[in-house]
Each structure stands twice: as structure tokens, then as C-alpha cells.
C-alpha atoms as a PDB file:
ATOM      1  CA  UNK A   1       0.000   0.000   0.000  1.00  0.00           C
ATOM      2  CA  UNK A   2       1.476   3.234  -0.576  1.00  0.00           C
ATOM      3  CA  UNK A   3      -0.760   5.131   2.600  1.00  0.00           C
ATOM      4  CA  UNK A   4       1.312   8.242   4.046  1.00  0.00           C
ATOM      5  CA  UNK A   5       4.124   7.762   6.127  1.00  0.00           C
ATOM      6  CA  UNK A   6       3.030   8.862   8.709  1.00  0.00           C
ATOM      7  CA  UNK A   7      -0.115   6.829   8.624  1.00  0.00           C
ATOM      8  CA  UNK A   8       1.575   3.598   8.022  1.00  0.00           C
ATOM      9  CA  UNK A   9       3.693   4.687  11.460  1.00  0.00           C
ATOM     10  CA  UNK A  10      -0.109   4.907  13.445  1.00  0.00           C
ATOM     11  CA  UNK A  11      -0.824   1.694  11.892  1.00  0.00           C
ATOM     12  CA  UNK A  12       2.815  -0.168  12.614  1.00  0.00           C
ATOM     13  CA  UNK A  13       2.086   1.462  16.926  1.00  0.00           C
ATOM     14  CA  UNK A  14      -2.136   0.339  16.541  1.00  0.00           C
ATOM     15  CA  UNK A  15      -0.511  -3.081  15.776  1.00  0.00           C
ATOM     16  CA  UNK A  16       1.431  -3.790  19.190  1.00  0.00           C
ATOM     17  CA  UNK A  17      -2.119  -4.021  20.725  1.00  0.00           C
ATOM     18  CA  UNK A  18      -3.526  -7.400  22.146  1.00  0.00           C
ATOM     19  CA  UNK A  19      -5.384  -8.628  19.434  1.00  0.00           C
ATOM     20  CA  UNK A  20      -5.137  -5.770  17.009  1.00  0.00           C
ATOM     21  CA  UNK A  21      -3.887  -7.279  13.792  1.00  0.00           C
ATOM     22  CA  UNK A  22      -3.331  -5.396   9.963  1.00  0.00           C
ATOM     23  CA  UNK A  23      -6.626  -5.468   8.993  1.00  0.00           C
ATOM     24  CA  UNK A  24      -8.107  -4.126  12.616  1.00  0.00           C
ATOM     25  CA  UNK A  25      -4.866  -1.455  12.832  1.00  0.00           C
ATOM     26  CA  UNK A  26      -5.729  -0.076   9.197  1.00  0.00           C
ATOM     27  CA  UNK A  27      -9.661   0.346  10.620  1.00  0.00           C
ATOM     28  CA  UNK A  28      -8.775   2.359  13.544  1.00  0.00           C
ATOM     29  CA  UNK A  29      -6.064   4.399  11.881  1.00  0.00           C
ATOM     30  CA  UNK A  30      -8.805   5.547   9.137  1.00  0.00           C
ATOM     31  CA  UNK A  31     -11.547   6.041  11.723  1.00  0.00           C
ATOM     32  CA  UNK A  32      -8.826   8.532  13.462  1.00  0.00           C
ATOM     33  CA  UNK A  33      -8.257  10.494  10.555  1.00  0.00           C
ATOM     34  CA  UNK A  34     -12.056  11.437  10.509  1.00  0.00           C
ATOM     35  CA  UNK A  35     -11.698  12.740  14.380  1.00  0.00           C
ATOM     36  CA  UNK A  36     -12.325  16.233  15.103  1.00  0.00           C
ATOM     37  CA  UNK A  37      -8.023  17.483  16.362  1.00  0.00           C
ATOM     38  CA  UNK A  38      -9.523  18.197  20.121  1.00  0.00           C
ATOM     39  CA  UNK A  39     -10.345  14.264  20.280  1.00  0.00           C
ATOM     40  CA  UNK A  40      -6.980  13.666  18.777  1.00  0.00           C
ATOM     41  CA  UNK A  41      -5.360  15.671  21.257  1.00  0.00           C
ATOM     42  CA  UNK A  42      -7.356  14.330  24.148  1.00  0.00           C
ATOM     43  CA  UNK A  43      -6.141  10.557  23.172  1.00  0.00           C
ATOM     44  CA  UNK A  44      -2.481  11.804  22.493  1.00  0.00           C
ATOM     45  CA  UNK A  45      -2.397  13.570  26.336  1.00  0.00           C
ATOM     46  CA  UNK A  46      -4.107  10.808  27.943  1.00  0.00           C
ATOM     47  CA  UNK A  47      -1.413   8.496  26.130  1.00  0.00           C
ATOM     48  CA  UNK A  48       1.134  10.585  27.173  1.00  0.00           C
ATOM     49  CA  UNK A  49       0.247  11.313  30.985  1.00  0.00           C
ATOM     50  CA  UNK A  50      -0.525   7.437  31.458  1.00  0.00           C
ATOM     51  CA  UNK A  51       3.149   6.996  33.017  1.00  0.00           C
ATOM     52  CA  UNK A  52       2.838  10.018  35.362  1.00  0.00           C
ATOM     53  CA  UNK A  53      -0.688   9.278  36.988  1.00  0.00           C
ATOM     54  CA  UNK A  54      -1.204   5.495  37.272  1.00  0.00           C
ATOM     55  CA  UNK A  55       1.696   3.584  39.068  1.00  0.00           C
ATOM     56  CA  UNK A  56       2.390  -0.020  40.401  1.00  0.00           C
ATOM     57  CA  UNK A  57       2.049   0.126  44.169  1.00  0.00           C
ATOM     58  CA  UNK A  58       5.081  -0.547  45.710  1.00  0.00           C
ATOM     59  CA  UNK A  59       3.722  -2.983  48.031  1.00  0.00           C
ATOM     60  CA  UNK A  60       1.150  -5.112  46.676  1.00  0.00           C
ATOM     61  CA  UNK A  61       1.902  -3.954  42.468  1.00  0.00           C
ATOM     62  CA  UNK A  62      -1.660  -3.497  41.761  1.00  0.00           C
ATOM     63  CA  UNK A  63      -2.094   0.060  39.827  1.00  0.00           C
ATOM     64  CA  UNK A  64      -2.553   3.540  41.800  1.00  0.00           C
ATOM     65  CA  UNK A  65      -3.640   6.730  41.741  1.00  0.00           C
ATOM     66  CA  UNK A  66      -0.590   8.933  42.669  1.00  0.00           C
ATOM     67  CA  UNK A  67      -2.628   9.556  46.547  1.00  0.00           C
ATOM     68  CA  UNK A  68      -3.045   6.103  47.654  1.00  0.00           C
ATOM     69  CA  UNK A  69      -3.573   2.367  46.896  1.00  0.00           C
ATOM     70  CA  UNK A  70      -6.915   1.322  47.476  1.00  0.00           C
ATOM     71  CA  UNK A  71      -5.921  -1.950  47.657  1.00  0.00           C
ATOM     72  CA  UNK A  72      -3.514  -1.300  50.568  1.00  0.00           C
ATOM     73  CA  UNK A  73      -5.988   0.164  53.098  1.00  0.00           C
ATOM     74  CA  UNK A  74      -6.196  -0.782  56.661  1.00  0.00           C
ATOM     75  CA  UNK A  75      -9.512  -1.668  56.506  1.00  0.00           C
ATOM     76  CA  UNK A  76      -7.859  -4.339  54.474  1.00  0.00           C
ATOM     77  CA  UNK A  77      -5.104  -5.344  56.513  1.00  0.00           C
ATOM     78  CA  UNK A  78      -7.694  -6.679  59.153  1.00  0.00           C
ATOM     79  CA  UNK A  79      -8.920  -9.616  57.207  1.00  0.00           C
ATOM     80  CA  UNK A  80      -4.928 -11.057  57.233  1.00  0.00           C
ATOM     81  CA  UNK A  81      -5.669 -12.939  53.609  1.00  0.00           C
ATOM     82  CA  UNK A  82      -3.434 -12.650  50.901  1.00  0.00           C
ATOM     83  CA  UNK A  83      -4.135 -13.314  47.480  1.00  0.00           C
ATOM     84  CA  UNK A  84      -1.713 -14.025  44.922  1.00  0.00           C
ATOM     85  CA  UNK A  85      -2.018 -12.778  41.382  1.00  0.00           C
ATOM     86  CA  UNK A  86      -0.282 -12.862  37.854  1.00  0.00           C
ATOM     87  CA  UNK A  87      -1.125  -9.054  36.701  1.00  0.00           C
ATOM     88  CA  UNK A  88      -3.042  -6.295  38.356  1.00  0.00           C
ATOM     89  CA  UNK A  89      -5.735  -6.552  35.696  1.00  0.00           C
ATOM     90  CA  UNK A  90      -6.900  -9.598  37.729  1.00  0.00           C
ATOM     91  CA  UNK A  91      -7.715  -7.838  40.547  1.00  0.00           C
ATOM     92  CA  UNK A  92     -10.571  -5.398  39.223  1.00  0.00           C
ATOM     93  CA  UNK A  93     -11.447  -8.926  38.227  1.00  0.00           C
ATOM     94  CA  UNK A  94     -11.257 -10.409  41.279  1.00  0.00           C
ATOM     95  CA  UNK A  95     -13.327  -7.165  43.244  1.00  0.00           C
ATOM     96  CA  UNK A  96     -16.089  -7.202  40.565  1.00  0.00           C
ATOM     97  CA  UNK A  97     -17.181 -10.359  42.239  1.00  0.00           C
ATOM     98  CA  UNK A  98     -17.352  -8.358  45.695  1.00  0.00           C
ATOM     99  CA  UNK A  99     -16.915 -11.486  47.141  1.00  0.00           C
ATOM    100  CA  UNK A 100     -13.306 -10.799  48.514  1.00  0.00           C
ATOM    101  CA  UNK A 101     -11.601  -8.201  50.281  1.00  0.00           C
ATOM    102  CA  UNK A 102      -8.728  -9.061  51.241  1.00  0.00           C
ATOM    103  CA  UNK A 103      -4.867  -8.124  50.374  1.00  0.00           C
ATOM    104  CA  UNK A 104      -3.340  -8.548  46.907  1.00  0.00           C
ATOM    105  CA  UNK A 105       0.321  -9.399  45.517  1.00  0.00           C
ATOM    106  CA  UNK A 106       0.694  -9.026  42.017  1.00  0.00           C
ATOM    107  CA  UNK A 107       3.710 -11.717  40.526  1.00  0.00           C
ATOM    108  CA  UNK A 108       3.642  -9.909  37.681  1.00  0.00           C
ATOM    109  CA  UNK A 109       3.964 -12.643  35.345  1.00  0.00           C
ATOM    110  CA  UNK A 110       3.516 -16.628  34.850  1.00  0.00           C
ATOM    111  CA  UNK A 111       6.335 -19.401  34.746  1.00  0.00           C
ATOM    112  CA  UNK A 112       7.216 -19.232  31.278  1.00  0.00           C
ATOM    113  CA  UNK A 113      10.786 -20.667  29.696  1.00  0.00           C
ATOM    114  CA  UNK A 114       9.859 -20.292  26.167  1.00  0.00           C
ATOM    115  CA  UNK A 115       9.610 -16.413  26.996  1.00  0.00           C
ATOM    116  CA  UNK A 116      12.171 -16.392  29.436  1.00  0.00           C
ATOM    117  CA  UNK A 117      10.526 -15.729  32.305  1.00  0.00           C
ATOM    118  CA  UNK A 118      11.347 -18.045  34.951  1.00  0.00           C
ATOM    119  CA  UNK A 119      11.334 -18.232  38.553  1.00  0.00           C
ATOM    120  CA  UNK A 120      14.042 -15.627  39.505  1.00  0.00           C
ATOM    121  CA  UNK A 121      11.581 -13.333  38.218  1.00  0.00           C
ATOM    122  CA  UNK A 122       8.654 -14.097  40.283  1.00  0.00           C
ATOM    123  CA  UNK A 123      10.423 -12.832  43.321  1.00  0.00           C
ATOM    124  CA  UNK A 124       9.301 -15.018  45.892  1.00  0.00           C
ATOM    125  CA  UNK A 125      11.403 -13.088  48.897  1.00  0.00           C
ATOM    126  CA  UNK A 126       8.878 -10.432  48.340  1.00  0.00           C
ATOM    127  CA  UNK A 127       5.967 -12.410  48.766  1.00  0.00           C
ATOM    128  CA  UNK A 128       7.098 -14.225  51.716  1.00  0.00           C
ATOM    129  CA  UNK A 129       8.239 -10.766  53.469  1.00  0.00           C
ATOM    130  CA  UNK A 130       4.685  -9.396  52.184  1.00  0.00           C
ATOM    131  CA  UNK A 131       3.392 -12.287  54.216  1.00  0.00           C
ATOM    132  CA  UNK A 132       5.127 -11.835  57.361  1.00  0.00           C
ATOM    133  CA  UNK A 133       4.840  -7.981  57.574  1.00  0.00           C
ATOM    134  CA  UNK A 134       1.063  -7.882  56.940  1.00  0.00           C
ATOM    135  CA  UNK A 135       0.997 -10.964  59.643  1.00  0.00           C
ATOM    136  CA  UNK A 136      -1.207 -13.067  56.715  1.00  0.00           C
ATOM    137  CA  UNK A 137      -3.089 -16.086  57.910  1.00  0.00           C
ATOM    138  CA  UNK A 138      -4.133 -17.445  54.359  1.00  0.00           C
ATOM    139  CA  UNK A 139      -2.484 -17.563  51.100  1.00  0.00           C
ATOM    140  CA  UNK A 140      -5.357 -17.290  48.207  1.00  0.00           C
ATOM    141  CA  UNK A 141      -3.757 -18.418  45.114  1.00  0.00           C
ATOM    142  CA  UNK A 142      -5.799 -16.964  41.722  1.00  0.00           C
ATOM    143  CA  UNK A 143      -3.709 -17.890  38.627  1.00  0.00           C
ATOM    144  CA  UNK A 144      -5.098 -18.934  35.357  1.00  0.00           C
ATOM    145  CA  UNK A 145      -6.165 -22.375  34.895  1.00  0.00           C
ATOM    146  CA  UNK A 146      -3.332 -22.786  31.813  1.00  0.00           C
ATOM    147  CA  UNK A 147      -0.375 -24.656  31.507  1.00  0.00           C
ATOM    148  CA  UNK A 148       2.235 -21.473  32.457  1.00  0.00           C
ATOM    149  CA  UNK A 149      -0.653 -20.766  35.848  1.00  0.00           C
ATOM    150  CA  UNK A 150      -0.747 -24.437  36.994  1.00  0.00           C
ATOM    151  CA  UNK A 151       2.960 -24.604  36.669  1.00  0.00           C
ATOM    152  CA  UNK A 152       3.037 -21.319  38.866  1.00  0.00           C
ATOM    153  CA  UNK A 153       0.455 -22.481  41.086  1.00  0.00           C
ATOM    154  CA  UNK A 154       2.487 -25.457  42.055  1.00  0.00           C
ATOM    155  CA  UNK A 155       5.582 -23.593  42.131  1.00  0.00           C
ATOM    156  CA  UNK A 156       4.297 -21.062  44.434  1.00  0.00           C
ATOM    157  CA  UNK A 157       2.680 -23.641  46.669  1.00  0.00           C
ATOM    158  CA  UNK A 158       6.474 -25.538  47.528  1.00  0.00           C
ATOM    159  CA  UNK A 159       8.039 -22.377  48.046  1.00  0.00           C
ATOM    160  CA  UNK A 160       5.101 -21.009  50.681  1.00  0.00           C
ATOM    161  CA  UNK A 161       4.719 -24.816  51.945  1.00  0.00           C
ATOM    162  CA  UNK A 162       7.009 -23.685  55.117  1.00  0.00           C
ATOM    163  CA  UNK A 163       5.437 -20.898  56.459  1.00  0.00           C
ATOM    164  CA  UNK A 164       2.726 -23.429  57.464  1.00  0.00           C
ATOM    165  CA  UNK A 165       0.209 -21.183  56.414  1.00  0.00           C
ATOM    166  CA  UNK A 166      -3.092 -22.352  54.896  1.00  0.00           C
ATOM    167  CA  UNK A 167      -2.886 -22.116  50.936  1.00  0.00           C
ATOM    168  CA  UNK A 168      -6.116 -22.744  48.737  1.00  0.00           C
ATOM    169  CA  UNK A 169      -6.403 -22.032  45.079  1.00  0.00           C
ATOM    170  CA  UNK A 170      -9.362 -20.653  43.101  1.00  0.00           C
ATOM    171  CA  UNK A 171     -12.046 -23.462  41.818  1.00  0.00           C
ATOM    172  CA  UNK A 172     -12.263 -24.514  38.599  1.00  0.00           C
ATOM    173  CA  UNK A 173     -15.188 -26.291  36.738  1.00  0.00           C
ATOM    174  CA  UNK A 174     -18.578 -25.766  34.968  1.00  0.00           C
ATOM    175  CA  UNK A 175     -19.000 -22.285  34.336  1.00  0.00           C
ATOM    176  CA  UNK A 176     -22.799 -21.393  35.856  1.00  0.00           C
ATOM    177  CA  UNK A 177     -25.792 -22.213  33.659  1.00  0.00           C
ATOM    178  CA  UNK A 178     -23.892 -24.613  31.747  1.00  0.00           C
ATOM    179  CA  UNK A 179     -25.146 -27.746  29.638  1.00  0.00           C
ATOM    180  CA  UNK A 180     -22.921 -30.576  30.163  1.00  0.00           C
ATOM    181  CA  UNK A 181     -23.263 -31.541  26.593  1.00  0.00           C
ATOM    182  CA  UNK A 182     -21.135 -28.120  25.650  1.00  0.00           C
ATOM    183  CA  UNK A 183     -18.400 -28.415  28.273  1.00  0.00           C
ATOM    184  CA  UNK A 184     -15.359 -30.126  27.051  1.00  0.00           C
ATOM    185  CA  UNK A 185     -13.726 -32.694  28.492  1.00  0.00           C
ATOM    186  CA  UNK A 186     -10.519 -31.485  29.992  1.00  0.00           C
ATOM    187  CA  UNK A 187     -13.366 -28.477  31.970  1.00  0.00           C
ATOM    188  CA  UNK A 188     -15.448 -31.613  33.623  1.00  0.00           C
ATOM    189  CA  UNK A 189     -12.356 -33.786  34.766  1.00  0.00           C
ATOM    190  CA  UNK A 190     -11.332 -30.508  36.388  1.00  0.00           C
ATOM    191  CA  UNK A 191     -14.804 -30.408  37.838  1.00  0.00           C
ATOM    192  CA  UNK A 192     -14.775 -34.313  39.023  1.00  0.00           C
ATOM    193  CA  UNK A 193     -11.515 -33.990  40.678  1.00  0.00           C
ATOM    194  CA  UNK A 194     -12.746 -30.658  42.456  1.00  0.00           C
ATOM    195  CA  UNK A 195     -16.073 -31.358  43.614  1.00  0.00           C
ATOM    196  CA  UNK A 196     -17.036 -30.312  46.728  1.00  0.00           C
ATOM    197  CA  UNK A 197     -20.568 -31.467  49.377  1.00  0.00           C
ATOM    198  CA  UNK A 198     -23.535 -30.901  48.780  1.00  0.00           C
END
């Protein structure tokens, strides 16, 4: 294609998006050419300030305003439960269910050798001084249900065994309202195994 330069550079940085291929990049790009410049220069400053106002807490690495981490409150402290998480997306997952409140400890990644992350980069020390300082009395681990997250899950669970803490890890099974005629087979084994009374 012979587009402008300058166009074919939006498309090339519209590309590095999750799921964004050539055909989806080239869309956007010519849907942003017909924006009125003030909605251009909105996206361009919100782009650009993203470093400056949202953060990785320090403590737990969920995101932050520059003020405070709401996931760090006291009122959180109290409940002395610690879940463990691959990326801080998961928990605004995780709090959508309002079924937890609890602390958080973002990994920041999944046990992955093909892309060269591999346990030195999980940190574990951190964890287990998160732990201690925020005197936790159950580990909550919430990791995807994939090879890289079971491999983590495990991994995690022999390197917290000592602190002789109790460590649980999210259910996995039929999803709700469910036919068992669509669910495939690797999904009900998982249920079997992880059935629970009734």
C-alpha cells in the first residue's frame, strides 16, 4: 500500500495491541483520521500522561492513583488474607465479584521458559516478606487455569509450603448455567476432581 508515512507509522504502533492485527490497525487508523483534532489531542495527552498518573504500588503492584492504593488500606489489613495474582488486571477482576476483600500481591507474570521468564523473576522473597509484615493467615492463590498458571500455582505452593500457612487455590469447573453436553472434556475432569458437598 502506498498510505502516508506517517499513517503507516499509526498503523505499525495500533498493531502492538492485544489482538489488534493489519486489517483491525488499518480500521482504527482511518476512523482517526475522521476525528475532530480536540479528540486527537485528548487521546495523544491521555497516552502521554498514562506513566505520570497510574503507578504499580510498591507494596502489593496493583495500579494507583498517585494519593493512595486502594488496595492497601487498613480496613484491608484486618482480614490477614493474601491473594496471589499474575497481573493487576486480575484484581478489578477479582473485586467485581465483591466477594473478597482481602490483600493482593501481584507476581507480575507466569512461569514461562519459552519467553524467558522463569522463577528468579517471580520474586518469591517479596511475597514471603509481604506475608510476614502484613501478619497473613491465608495464602489465596488466583492464577489462570493454563499450563504457564498451573505450573506457577504449584511452584508457588512448595516455596510457601514452610510458612505453614493455609494455601487454597481458586475453583475450577462448569461455568454457571452450563449444559454438560457443551463443556469439554478437559473443563469436567477438572470439575470431578474438584467437587465439593452438597
Amino acid at each position: 500500500m502506498n498510505y502516508p508515512q506517517h499513517l503507516i507509522k499509526l498503523i505499525d504502533v495500533l498493531k502492538r495491541l492485544p489482538g489488534v492485527g493489519n486489517k483491525s490497525a488499518e480500521r482504527f487508523a482511518f476512523h482517526m483520521l475522521n476525528w475532530p483534532n480536540d479528540h486527537l489531542h485528548e487521546m495523544a495527552r491521555v497516552i502521554h500522561e498514562l506513566p505520570a498518573k497510574i503507578q504499580q504500588c510498591p507494596s502489593c503492584g496493583c495500579l494507583m492513583n498517585l494519593e493512595e492504593c486502594v488496595f492497601c488500606r487498613p480496613d484491608r489489613l484486618a482480614s490477614q488474607t493474601l491473594c496471589v495474582i499474575a497481573s493487576p488486571r486480575d484484581a478489578f477482576s477479582i473485586e467485581g465479584t465483591g466477594e473478597y476483600k482481602g490483600l493482593y500481591h501481584v507476581l507480575g507474570g507466569l512461569l514461562s521458559p519459552m519467553d524467558g521468564f522463569g522463577a528468579e523473576r517471580l520474586n518469591i522473597m517479596k511475597v514471603k516478606q509481604r506475608i510476614q509484615q502484613s501478619q497473613v493467615l491465608e495464602i489465596v492463590i488466583a492464577l489462570d487455569s493454563t499450563l504457564e498458571g498451573d505450573a506457577t500455582s504449584l511452584y508457588l505452593k512448595q516455596e510457601l509450603e514452610s510458612l505453614g500457612l493455609p494455601i487454597s487455590r481458586l475453583a475450577f469447573g462448569l461455568p454457571i448455567g452450563s449444559s454438560l453436553d457443551y463443556v469439554d472434556g478437559g473443563t469436567l475432569a477438572r470439575a470431578l476432581s474438584g467437587r465439593g458437598k452438597f
